[in-house]
N, C-alpha and C. Protein backbone atom coordinates (compact mmCIF):
# COMPACT_ATOMS: atom_id res chain seq x y z
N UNK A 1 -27.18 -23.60 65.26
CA UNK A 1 -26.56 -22.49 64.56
C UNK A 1 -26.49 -22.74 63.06
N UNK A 2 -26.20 -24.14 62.68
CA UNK A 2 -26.02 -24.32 61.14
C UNK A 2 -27.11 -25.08 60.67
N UNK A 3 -28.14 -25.49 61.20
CA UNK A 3 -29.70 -25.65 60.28
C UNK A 3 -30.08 -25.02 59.86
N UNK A 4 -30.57 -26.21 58.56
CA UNK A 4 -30.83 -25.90 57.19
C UNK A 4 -29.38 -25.66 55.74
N UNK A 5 -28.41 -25.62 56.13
CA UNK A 5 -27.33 -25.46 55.36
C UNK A 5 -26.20 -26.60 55.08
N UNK A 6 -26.15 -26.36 54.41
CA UNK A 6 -25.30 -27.71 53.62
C UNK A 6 -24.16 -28.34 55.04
N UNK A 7 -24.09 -26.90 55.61
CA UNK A 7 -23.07 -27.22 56.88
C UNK A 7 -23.62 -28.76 57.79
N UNK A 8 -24.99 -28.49 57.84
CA UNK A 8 -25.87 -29.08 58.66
C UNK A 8 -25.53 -30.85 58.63
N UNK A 9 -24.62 -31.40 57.68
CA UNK A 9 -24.47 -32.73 57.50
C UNK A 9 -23.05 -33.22 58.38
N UNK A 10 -22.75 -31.76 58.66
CA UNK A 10 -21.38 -32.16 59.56
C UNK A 10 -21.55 -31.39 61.00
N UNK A 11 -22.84 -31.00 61.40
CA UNK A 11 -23.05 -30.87 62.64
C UNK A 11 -22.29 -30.94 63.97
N UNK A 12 -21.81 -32.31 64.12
CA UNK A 12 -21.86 -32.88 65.24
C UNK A 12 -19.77 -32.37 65.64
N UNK A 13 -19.53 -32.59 63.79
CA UNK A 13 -18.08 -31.86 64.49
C UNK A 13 -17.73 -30.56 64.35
N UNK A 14 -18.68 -29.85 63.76
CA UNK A 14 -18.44 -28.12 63.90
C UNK A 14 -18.65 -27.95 64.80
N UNK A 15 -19.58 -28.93 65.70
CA UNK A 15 -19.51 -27.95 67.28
C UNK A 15 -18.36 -28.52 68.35
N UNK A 16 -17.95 -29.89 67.68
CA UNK A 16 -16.69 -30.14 67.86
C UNK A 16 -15.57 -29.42 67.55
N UNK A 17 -15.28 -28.65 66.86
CA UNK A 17 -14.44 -27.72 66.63
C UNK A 17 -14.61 -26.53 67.21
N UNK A 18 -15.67 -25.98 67.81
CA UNK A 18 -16.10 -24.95 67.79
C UNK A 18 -16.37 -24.70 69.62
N UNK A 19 -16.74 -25.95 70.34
CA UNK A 19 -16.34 -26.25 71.30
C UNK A 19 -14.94 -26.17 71.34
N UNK A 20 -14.07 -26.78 71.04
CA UNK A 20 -12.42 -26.54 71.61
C UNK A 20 -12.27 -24.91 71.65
N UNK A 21 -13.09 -24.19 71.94
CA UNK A 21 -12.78 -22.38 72.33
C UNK A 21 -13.00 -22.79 74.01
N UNK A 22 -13.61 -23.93 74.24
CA UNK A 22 -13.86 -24.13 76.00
C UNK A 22 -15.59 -24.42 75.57
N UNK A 23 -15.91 -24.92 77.16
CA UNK A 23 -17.69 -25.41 77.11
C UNK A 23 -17.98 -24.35 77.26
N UNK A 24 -17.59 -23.56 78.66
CA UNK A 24 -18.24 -22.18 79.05
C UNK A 24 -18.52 -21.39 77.83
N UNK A 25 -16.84 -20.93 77.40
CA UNK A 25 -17.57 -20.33 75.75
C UNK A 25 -18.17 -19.92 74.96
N UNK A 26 -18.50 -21.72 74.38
CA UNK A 26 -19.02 -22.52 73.58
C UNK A 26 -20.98 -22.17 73.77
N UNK A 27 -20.94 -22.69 75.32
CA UNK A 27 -22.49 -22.58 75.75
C UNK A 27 -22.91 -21.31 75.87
N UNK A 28 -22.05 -20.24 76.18
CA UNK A 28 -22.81 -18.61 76.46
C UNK A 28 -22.50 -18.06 75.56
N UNK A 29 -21.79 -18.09 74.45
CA UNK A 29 -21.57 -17.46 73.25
C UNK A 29 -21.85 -17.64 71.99
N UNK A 30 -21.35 -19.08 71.65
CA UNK A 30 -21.62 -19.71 70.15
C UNK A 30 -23.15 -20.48 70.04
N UNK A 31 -23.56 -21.15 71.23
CA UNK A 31 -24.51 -22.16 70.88
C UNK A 31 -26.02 -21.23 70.63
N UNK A 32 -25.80 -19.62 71.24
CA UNK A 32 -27.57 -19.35 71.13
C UNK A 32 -27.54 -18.24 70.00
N UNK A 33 -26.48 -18.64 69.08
CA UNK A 33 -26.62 -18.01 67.74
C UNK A 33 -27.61 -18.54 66.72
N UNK A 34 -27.94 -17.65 65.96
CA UNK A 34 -28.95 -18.98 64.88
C UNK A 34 -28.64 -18.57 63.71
N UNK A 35 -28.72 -19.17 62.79
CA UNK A 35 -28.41 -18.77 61.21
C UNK A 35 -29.74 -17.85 60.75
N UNK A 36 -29.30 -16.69 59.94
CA UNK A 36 -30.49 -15.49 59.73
C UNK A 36 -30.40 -15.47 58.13
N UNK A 37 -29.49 -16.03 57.90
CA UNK A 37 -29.35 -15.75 55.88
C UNK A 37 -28.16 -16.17 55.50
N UNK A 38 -28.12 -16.55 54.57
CA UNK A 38 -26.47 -16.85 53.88
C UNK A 38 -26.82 -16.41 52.02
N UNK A 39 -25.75 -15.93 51.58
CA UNK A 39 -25.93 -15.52 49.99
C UNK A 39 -24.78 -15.07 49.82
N UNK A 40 -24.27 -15.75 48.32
CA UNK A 40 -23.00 -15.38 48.12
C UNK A 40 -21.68 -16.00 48.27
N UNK A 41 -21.94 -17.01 49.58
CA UNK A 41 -20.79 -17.35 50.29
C UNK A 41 -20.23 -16.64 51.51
N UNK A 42 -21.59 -15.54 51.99
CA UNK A 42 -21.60 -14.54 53.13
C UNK A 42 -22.52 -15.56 54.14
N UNK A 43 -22.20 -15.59 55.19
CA UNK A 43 -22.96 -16.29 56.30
C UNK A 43 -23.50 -15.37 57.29
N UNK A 44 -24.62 -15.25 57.74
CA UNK A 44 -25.16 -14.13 58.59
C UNK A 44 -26.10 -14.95 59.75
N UNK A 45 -25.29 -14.41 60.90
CA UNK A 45 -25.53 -15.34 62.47
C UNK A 45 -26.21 -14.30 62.78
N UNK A 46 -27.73 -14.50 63.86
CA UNK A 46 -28.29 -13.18 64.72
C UNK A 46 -27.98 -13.74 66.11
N UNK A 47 -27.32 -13.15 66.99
CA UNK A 47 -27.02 -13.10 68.36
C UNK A 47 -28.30 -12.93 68.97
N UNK A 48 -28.50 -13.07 70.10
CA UNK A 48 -29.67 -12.63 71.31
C UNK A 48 -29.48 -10.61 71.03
N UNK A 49 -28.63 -10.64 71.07
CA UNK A 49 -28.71 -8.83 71.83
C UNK A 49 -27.72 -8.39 70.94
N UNK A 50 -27.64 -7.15 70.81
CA UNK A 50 -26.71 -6.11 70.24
C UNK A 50 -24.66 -6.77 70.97
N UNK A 51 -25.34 -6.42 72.31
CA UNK A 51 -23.81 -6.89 73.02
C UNK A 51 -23.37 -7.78 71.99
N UNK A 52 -24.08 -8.97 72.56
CA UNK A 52 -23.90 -10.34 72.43
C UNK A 52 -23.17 -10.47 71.06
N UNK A 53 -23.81 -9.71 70.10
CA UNK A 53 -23.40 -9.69 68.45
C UNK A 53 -22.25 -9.04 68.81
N UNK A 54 -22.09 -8.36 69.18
CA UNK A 54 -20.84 -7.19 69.07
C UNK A 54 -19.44 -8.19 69.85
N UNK A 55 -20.13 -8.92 70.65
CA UNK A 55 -18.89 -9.80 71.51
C UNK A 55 -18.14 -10.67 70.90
N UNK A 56 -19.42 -11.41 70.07
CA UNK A 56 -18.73 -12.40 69.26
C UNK A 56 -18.51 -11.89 67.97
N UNK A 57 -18.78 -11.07 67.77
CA UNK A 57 -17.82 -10.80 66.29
C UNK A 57 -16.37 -10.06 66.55
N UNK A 58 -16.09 -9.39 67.63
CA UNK A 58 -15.10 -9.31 67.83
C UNK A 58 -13.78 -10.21 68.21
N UNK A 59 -15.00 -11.62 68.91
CA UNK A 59 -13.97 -12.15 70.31
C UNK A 59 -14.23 -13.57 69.10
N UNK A 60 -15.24 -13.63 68.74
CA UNK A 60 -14.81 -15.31 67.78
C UNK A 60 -15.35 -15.78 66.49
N UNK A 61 -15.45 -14.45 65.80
CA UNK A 61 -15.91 -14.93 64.14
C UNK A 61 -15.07 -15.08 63.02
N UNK A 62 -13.52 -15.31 63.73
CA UNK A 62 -12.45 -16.20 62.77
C UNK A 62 -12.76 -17.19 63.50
N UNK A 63 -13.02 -17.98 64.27
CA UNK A 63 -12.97 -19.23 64.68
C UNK A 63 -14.38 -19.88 64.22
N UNK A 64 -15.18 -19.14 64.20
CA UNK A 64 -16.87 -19.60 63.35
C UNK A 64 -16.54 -19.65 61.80
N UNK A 65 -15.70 -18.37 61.35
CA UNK A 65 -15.57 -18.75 59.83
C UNK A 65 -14.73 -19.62 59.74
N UNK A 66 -13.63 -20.10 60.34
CA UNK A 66 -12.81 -21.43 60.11
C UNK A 66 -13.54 -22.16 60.44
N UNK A 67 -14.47 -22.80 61.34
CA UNK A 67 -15.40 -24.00 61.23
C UNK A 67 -16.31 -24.47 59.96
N UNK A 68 -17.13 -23.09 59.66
CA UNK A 68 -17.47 -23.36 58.46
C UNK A 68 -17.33 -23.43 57.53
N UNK A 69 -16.31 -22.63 57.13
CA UNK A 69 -15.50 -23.00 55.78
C UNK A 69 -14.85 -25.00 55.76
N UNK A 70 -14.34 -25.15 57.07
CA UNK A 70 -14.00 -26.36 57.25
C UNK A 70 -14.87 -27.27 56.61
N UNK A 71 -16.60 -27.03 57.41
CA UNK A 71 -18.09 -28.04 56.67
C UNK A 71 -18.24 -27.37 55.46
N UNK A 72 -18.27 -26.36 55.14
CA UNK A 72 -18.53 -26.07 53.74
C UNK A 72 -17.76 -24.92 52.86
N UNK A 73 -16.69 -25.41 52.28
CA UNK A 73 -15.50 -24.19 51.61
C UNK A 73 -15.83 -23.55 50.92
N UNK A 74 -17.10 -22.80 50.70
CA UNK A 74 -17.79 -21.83 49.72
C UNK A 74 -18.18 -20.56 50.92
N UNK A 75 -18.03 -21.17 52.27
CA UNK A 75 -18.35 -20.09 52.81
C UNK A 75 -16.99 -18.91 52.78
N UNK A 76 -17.58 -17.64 52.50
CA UNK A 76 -16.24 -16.87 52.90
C UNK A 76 -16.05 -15.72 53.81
N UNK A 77 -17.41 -15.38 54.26
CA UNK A 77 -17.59 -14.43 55.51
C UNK A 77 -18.69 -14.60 56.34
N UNK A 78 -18.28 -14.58 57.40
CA UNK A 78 -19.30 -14.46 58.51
C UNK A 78 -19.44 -13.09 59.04
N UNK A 79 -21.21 -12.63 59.49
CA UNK A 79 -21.43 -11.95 59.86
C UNK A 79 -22.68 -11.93 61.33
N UNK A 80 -22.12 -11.14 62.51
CA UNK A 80 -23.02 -11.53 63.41
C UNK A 80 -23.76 -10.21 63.66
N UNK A 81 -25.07 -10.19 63.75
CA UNK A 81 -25.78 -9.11 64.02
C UNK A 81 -27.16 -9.86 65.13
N UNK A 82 -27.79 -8.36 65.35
CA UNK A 82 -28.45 -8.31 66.85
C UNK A 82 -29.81 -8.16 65.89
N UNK A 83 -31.07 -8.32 66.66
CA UNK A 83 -32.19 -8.63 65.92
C UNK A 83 -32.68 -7.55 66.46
N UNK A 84 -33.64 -6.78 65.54
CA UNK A 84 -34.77 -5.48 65.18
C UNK A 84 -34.08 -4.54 66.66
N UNK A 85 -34.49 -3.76 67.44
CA UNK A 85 -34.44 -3.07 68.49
C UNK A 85 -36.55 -3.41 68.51
């Protein structure tokens, strides 16, 4: 989710943090996100599917922007969207 970004040097405990939402979670929600752009201090995640985007930005993108702000405090919004139709 955070390759390529400065986040990327603290890896191992953003998903440590990011895991404590639960494994189940963690594995069907957060882990098959991927980073699509960042500018600004805006962070932009693409989900698998429309749902999928729509789930987790409702159900856990204060808990993604508190992780990353945690690895890197310049971030200041996260955004999750669904790729082309």
């Amino acid at each position: 989710m955070i390759d390529g970004s400065r986040a990327a040097r603290h890896a191992d405990e953003l998903e440590s943090r990011l895991r404590a939402l639960g494994d189940a979670a963690f594995n069907r929600w957060i882990a098959p996100l991927r980073r699509a752009g960042r500018a600004d201090g805006r962070v932009r995640l693409e989900a698998p599917s429309a749902f999928h985007a729509d789930y987790v930005e409702r159900t856990y993108v204060d808990a993604i922007r508190a992780a990353l702000r945690w690895a890197d405090p310049s971030v200041e919004s996260v955004r999750i969207t669904a790729p082309p139709p």
